[in-house]
N, C-alpha and C. Protein backbone atom coordinates (compact mmCIF):
# COMPACT_ATOMS: atom_id res chain seq x y z
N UNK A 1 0.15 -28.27 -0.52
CA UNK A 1 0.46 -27.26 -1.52
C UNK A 1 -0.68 -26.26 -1.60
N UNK A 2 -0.53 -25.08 -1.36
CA UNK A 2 -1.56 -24.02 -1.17
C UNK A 2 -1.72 -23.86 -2.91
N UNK A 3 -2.84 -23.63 -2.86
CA UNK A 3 -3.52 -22.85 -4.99
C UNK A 3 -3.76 -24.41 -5.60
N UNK A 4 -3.45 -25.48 -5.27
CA UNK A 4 -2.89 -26.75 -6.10
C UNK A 4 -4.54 -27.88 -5.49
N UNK A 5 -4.79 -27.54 -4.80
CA UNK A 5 -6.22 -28.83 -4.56
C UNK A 5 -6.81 -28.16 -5.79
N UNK A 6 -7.82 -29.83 -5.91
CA UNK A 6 -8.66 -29.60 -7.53
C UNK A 6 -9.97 -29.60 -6.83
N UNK A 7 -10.32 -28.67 -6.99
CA UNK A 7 -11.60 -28.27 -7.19
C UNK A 7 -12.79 -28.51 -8.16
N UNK A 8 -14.06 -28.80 -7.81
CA UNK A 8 -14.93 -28.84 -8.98
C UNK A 8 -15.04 -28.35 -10.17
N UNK A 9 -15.02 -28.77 -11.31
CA UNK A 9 -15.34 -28.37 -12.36
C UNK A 9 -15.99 -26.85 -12.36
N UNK A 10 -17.33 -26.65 -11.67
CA UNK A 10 -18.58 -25.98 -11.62
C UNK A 10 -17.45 -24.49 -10.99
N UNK A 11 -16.66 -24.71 -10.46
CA UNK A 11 -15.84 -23.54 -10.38
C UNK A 11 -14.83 -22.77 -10.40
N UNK A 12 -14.59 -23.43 -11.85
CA UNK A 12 -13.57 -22.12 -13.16
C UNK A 12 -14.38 -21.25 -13.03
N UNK A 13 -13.18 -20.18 -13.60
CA UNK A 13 -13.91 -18.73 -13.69
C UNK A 13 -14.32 -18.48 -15.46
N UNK A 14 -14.89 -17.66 -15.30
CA UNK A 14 -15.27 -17.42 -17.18
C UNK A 14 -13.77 -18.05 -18.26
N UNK A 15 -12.95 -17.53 -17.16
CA UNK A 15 -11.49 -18.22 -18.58
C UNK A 15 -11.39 -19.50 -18.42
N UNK A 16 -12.08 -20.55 -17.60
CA UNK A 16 -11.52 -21.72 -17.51
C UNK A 16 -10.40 -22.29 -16.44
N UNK A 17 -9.92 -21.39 -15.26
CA UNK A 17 -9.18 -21.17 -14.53
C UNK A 17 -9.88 -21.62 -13.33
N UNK A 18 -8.97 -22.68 -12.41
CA UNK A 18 -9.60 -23.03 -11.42
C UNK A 18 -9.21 -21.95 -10.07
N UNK A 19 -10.08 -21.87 -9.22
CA UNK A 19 -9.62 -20.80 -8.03
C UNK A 19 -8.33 -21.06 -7.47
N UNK A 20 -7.48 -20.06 -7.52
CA UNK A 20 -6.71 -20.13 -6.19
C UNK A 20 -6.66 -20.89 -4.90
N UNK A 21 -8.44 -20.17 -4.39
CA UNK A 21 -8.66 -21.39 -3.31
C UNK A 21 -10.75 -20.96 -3.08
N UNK A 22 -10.53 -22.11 -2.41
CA UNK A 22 -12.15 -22.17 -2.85
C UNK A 22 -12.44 -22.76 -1.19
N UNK A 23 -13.74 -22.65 -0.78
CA UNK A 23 -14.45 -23.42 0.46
C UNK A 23 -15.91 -23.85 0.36
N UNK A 24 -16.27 -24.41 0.89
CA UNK A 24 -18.28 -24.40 1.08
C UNK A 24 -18.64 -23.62 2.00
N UNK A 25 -19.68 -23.03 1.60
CA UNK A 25 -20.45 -22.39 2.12
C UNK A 25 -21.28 -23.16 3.59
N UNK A 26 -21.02 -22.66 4.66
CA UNK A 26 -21.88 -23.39 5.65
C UNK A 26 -23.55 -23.40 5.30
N UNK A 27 -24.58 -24.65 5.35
CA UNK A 27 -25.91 -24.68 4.88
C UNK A 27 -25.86 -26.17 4.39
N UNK A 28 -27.21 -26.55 4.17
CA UNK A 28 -27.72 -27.54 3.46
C UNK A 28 -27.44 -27.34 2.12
N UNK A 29 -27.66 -26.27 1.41
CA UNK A 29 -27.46 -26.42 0.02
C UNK A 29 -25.76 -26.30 -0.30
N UNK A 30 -25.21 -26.94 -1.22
CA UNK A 30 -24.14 -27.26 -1.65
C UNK A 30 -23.74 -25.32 -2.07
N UNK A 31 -23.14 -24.52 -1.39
CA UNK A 31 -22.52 -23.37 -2.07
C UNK A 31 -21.33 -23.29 -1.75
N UNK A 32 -20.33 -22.39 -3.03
CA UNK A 32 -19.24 -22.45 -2.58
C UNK A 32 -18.53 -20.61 -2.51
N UNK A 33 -17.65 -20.70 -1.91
CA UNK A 33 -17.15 -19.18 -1.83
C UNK A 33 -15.77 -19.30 -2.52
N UNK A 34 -14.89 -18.73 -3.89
CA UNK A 34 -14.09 -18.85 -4.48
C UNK A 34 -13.43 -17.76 -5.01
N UNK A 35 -11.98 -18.04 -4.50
CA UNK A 35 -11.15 -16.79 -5.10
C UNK A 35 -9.67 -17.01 -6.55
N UNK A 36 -9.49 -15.91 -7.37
CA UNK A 36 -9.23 -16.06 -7.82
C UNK A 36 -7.97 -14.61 -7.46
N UNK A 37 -6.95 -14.34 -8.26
CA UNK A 37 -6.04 -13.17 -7.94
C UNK A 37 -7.00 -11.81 -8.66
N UNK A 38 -8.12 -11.66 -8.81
CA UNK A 38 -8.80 -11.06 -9.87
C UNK A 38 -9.96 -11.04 -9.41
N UNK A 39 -10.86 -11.76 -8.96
CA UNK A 39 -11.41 -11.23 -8.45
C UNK A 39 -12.92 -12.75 -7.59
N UNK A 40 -13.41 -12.55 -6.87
CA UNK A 40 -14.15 -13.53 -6.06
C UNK A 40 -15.52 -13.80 -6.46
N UNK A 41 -16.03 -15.21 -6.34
CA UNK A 41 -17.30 -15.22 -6.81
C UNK A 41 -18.05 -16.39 -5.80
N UNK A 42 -19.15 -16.05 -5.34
CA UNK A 42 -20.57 -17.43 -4.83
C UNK A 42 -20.71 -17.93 -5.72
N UNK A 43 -20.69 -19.35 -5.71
CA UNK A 43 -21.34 -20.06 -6.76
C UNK A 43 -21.97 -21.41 -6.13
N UNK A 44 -23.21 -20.87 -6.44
CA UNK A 44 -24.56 -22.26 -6.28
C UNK A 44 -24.27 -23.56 -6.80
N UNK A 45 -24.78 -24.47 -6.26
CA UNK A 45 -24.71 -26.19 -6.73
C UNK A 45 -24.95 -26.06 -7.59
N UNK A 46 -25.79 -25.46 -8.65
CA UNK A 46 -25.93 -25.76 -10.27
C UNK A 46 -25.05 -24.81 -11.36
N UNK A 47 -24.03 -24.03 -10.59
CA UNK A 47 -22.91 -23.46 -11.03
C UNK A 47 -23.54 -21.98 -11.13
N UNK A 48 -24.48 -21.59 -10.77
CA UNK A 48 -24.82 -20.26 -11.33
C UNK A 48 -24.23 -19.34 -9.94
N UNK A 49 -23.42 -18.05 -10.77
CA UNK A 49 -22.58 -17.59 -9.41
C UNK A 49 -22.82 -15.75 -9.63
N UNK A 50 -22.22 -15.51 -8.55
CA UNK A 50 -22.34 -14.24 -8.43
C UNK A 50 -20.84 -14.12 -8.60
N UNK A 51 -20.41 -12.82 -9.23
CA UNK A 51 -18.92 -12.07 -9.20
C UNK A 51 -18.53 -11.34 -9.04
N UNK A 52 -17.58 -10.88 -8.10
CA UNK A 52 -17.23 -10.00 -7.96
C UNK A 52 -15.72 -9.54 -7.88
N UNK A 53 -15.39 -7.89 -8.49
CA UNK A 53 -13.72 -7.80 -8.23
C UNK A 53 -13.56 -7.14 -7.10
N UNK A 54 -12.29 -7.65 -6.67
CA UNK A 54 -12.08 -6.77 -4.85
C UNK A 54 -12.00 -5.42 -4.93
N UNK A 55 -12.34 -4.39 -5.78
CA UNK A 55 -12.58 -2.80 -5.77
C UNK A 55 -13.68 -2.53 -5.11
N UNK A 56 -14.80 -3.75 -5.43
CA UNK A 56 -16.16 -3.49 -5.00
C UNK A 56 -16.40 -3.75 -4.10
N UNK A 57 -15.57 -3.94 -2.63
CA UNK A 57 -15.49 -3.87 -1.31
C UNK A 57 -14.88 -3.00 -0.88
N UNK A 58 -15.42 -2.62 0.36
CA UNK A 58 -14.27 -1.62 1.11
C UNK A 58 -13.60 -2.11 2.48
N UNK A 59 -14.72 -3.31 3.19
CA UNK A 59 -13.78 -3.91 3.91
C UNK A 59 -14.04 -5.37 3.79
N UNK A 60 -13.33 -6.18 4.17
CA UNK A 60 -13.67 -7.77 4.89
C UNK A 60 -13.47 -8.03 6.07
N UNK A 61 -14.22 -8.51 6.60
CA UNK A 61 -13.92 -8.96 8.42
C UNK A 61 -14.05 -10.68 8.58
N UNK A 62 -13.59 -10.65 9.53
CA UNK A 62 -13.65 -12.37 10.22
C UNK A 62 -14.32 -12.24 11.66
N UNK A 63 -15.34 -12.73 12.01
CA UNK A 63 -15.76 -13.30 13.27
C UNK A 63 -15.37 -14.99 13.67
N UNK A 64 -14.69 -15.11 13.93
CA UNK A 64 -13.81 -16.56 14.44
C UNK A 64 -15.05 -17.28 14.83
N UNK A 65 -15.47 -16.76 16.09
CA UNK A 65 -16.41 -17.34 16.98
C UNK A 65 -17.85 -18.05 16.11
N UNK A 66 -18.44 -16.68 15.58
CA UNK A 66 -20.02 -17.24 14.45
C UNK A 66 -18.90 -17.96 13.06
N UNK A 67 -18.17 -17.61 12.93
CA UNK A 67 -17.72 -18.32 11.45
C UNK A 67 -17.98 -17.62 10.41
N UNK A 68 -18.12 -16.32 10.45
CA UNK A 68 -19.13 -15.38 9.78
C UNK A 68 -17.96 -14.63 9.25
N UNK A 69 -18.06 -14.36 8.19
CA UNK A 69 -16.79 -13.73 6.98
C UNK A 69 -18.16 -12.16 6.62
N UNK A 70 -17.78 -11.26 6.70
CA UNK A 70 -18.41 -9.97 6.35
C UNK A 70 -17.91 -9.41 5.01
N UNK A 71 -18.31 -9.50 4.23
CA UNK A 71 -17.39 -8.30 3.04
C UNK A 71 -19.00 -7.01 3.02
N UNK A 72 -18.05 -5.98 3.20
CA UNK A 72 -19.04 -4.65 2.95
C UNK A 72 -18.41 -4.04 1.84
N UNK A 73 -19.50 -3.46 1.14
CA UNK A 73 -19.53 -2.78 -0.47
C UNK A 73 -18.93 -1.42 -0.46
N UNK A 74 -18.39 -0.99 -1.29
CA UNK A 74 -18.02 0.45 -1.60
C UNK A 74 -19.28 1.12 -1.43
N UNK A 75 -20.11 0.95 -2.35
CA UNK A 75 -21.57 1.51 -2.95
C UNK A 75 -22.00 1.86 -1.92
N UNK A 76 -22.44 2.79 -0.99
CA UNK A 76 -23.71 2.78 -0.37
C UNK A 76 -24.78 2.68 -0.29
N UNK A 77 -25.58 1.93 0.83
CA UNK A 77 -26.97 1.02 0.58
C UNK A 77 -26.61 -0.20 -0.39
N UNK A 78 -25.62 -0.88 -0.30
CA UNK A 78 -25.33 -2.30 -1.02
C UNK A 78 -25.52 -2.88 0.16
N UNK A 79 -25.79 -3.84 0.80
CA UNK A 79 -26.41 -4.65 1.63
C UNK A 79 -24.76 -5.79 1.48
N UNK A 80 -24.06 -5.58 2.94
CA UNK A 80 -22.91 -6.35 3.03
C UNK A 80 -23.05 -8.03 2.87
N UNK A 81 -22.10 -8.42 2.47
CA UNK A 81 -22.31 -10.01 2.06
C UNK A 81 -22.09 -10.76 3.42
N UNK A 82 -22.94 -11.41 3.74
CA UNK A 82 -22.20 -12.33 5.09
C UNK A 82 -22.06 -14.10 5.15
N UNK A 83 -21.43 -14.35 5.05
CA UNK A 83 -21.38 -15.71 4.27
C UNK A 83 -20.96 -16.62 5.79
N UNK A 84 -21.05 -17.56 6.20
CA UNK A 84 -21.07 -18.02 7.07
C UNK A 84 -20.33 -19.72 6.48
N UNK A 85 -18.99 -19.88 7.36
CA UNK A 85 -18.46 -21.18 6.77
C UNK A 85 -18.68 -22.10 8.22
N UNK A 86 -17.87 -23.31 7.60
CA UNK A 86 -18.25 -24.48 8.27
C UNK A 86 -16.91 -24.53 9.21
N UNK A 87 -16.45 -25.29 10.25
CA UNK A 87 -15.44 -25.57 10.97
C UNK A 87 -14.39 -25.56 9.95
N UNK A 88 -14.64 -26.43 9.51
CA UNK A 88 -13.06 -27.02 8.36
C UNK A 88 -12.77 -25.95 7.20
N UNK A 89 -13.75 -24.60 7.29
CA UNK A 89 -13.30 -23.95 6.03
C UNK A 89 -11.32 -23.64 5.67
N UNK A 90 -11.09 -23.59 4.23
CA UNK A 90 -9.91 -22.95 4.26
C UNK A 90 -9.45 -21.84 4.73
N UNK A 91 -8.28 -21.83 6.09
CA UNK A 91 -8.05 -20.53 6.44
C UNK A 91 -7.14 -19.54 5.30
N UNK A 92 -6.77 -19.59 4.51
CA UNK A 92 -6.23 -19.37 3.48
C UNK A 92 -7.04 -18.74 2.57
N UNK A 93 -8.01 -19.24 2.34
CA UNK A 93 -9.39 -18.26 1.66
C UNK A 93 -9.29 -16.90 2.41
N UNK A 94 -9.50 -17.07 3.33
CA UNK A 94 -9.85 -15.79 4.83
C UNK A 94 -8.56 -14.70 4.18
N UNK A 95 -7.79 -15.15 4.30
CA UNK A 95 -6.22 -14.50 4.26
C UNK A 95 -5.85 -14.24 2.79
N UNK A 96 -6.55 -14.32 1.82
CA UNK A 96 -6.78 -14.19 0.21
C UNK A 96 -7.57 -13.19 0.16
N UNK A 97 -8.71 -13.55 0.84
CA UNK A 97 -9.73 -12.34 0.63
C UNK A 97 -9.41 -10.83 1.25
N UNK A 98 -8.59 -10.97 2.79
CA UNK A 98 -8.61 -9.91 3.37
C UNK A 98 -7.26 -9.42 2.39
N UNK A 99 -6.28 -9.84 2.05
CA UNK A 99 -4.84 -9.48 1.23
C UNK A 99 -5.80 -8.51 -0.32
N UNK A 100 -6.30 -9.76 -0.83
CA UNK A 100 -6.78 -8.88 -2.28
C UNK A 100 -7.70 -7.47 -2.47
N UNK A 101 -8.42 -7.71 -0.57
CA UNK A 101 -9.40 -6.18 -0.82
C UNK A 101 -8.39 -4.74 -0.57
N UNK A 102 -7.58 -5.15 0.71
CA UNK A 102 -6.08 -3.98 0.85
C UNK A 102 -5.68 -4.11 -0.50
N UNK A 103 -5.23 -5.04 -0.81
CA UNK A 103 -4.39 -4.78 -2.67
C UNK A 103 -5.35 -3.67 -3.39
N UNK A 104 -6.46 -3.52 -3.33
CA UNK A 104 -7.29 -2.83 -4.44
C UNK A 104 -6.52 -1.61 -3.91
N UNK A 105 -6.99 -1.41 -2.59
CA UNK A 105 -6.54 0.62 -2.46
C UNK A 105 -5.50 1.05 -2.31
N UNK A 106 -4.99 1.84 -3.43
CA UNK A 106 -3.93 2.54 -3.59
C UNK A 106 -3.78 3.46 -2.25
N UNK A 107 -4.68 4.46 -2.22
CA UNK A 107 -4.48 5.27 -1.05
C UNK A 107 -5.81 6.11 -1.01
N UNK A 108 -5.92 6.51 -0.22
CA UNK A 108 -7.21 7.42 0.07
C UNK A 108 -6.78 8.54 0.81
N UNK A 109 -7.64 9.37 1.08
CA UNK A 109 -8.31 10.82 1.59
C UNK A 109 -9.30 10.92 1.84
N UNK A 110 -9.67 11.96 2.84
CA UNK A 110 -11.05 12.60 3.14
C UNK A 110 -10.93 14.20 3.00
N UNK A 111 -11.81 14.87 2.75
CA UNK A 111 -12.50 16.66 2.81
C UNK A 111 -13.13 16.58 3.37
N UNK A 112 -13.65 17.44 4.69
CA UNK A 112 -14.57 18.30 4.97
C UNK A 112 -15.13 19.38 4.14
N UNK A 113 -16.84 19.07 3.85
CA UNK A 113 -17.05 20.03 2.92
C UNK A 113 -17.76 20.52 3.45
N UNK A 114 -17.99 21.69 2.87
CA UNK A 114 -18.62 23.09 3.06
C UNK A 114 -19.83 22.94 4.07
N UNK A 115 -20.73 22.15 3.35
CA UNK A 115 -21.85 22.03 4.12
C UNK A 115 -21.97 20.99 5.61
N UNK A 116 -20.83 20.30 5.69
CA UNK A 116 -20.95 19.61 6.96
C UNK A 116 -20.75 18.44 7.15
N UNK A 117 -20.69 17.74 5.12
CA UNK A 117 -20.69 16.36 4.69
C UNK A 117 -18.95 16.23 5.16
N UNK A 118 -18.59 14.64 4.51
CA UNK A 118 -17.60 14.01 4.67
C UNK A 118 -16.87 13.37 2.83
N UNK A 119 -16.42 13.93 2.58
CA UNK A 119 -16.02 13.16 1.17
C UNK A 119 -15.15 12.40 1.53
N UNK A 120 -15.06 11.17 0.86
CA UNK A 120 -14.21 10.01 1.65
C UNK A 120 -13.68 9.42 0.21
N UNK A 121 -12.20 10.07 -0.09
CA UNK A 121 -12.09 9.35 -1.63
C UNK A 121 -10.44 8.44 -1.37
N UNK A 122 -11.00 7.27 -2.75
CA UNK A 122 -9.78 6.37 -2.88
C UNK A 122 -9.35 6.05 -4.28
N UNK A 123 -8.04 5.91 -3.96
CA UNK A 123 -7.98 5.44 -5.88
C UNK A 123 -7.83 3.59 -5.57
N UNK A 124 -8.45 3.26 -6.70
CA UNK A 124 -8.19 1.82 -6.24
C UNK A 124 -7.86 1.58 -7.79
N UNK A 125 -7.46 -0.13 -7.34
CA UNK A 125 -6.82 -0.78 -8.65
C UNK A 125 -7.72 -2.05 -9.14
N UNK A 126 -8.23 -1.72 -10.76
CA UNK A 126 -9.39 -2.73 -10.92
C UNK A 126 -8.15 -4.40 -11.47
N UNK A 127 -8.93 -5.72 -11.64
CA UNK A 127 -8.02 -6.58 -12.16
C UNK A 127 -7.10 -6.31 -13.16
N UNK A 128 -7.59 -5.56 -13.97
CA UNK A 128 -6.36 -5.30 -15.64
C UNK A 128 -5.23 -4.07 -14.95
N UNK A 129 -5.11 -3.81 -13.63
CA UNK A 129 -4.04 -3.09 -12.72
C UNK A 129 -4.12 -1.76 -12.99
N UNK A 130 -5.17 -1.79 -13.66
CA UNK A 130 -5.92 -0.25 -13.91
C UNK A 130 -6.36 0.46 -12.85
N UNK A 131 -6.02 2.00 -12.53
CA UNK A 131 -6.61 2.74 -11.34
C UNK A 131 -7.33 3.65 -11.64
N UNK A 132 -8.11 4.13 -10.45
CA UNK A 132 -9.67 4.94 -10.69
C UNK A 132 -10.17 5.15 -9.37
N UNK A 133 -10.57 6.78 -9.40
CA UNK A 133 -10.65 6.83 -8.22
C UNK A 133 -11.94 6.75 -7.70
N UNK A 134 -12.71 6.78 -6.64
CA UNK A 134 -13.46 6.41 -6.41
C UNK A 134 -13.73 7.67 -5.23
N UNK A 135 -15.14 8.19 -5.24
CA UNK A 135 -15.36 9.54 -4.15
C UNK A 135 -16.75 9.10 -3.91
N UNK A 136 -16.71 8.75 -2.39
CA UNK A 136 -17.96 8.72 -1.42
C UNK A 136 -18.41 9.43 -0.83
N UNK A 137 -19.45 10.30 -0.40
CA UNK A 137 -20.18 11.33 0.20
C UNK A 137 -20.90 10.95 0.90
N UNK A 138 -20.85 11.72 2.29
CA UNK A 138 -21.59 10.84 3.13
C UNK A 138 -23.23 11.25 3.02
N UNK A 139 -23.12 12.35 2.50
CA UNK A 139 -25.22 13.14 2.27
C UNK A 139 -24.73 13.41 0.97
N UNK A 140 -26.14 13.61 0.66
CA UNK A 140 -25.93 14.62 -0.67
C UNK A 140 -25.64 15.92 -1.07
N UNK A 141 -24.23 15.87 -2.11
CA UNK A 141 -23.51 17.47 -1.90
C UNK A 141 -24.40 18.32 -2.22
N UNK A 142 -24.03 19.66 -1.61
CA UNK A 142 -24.15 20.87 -2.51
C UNK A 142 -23.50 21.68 -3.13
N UNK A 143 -23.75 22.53 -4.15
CA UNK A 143 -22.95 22.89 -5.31
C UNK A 143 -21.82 23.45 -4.13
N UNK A 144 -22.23 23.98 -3.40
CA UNK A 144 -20.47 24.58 -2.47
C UNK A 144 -19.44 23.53 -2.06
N UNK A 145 -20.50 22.18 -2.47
CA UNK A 145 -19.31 21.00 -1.47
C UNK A 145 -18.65 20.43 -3.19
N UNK A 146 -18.51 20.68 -4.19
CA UNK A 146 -18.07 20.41 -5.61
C UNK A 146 -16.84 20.85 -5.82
N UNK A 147 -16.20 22.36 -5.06
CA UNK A 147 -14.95 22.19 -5.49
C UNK A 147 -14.15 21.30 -4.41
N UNK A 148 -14.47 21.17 -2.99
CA UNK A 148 -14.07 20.87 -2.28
C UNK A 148 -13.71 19.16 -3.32
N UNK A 149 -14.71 18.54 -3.46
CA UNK A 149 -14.84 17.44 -4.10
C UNK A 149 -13.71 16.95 -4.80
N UNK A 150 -14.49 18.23 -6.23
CA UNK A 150 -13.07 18.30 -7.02
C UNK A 150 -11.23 17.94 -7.11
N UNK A 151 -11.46 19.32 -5.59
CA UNK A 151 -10.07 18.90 -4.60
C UNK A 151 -9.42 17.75 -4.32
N UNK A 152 -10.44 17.17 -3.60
CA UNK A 152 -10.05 15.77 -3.45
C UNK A 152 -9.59 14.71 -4.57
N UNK A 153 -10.37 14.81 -5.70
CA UNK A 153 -9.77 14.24 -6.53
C UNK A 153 -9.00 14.42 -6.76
N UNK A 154 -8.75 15.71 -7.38
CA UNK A 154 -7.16 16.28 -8.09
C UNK A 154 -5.89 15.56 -7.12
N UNK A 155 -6.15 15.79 -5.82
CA UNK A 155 -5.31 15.19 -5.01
C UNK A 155 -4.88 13.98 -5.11
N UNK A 156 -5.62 12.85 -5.19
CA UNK A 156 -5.43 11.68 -4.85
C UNK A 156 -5.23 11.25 -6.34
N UNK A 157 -5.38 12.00 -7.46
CA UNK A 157 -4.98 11.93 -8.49
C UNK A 157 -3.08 11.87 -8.92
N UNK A 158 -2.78 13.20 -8.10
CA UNK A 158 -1.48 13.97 -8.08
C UNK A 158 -0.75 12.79 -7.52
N UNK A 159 -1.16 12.16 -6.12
CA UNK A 159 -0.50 11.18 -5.56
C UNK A 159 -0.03 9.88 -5.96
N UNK A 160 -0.90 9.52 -7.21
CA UNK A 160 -0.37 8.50 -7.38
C UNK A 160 0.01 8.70 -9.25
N UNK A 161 -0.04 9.91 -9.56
CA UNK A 161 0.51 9.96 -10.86
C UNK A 161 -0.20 9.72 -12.26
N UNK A 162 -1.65 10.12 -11.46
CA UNK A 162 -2.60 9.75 -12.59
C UNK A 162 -3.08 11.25 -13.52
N UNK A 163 -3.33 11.21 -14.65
CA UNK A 163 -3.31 12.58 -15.49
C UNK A 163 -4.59 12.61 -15.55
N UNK A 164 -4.82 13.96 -14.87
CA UNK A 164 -6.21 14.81 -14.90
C UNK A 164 -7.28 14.75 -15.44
């Protein structure tokens, strides 16, 4: 039964909710990698975890071969997560994680702006199914690359029916 193994105590989420699906972390120290429909968290042998919602990625990858799961950040200069599992991890985790980070983005766009940059915008959807868009630049604009910007928003705004 997939969602239905019991999992440790040490990893409910703040409501008391056990993961969806959960694995160990490949290593000596006891860590685990755990998802929920809402959003994913590391959590250390003494329960102290990191959290995160799938908006705050932009991609996930699988390397089969190293065992090596990649999630990279929206943010730029966030330093990608690389978590490394064991043979027996759940393949189902893999296939949770890569499903829930596509679920976040509604749709995206790019501008060419003025000065040469790349605006790279998306609307995504946070857990409460709330949307918001999100605009990446690849340098830092200048005031000529702002309406272009602008643009982009309004756009990806228009597309999915969100008010100005």
């Amino acid at each position: 039964m997939l969602g239905k193994k019991k999992y440790p105590e040490k990893l409910k989420n703040s409501l008391g909710k056990r993961p969806a699906t959960a694995t160990k972390i490949a290593g000596q120290t006891e860590r685990w990698i755990a998802a929920w429909a809402t959003e994913m968290a590391i959590i250390e042998n003494d329960g102290s975890r990191q959290t995160y919602e799938w908006y705050e990625f932009e991609t996930a990858s699988w390397d089969d071969e190293a065992r090596l799961l990649t999630l990279t950040f929206v943010e730029p200069g966030v330093e990608a997560l690389k978590i490394t599992l064991d043979d027996d991890a759940n393949d189902y985790l893999l296939t949770m994680i890569h499903e829930r980070v596509e679920r976040s983005i509604v749709c995206q766009g790019f501008a060419d702006l003025p000065s040469g940059g790349v605006a790279r915008g998306q609307v995504r959807r946070r857990s409460d199914e709330t949307l918001f868009v999100q605009i990446i630049v690849d340098r830092e604009p200048t005031s000529a690359d702002l309406q272009a910007i602008n643009g982009l928003e309004i756009e990806l705004r228009d597309m999915v029916g969100m008010v100005s």
